[in-house]
Protein backbone atom coordinates (compact mmCIF):
# COMPACT_ATOMS: atom_id res chain seq x y z
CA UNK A 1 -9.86 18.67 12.34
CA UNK A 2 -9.32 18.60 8.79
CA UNK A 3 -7.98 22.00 8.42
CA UNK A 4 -5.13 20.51 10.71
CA UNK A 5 -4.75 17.88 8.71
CA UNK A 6 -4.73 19.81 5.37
CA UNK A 7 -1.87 21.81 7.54
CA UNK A 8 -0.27 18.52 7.93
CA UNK A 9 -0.15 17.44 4.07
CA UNK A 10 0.17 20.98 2.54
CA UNK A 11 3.09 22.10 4.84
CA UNK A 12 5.87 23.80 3.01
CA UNK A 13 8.62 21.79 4.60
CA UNK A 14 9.49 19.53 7.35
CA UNK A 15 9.30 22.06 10.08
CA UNK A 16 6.29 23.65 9.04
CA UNK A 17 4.76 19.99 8.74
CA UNK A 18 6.19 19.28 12.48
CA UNK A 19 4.65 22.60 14.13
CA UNK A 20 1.68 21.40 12.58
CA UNK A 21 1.64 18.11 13.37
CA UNK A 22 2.41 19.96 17.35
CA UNK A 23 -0.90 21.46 16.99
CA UNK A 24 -2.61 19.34 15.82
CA UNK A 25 -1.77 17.27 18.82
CA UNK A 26 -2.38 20.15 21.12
CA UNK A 27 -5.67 20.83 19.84
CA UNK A 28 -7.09 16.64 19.65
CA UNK A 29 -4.79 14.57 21.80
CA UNK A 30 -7.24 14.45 24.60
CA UNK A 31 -10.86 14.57 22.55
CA UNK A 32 -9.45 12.45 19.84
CA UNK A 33 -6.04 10.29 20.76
CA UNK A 34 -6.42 7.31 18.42
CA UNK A 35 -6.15 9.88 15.82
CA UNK A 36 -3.30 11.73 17.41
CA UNK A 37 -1.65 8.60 17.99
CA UNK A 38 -1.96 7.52 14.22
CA UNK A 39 -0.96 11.11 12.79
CA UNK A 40 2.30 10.43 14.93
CA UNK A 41 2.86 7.14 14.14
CA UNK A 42 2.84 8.29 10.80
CA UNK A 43 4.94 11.06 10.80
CA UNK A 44 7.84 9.46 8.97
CA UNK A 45 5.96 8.83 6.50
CA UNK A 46 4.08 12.20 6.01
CA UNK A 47 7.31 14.42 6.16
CA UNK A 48 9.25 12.50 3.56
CA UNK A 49 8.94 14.92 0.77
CA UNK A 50 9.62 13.75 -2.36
CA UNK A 51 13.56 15.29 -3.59
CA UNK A 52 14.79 15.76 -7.15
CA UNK A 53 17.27 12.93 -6.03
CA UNK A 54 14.08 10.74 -5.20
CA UNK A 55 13.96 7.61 -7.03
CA UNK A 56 10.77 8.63 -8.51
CA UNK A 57 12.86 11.53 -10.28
CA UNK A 58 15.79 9.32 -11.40
């Protein structure tokens, strides 16, 4: 599970950190759905990647 995870935080981009999040849910949802449900209730906030026009980097 945490190698998913890591999948999750370390992803490239956006749509490398979606397919992951997709298997991640493939591979848990039915063993482990709390956690599924959380990762994708969470996603939002996962995927926003922080941008050079970011208020951090103004």
């Amino acid at each position: 599970m945490k190698k998913h995870l890591a999948e999750i935080w370390n992803a490239e981009d956006v749509d490398h950190a979606r397919r992951a999040v997709k298997e991640f849910e493939a591979a848990y949802g039915i063993k482990h759905s709390k956690a599924v449900a959380k990762v994708l209730n969470d996603l939002a906030a996962l995927t926003s990647l922080p941008t050079a026009t970011s208020p951090a980097f103004t």
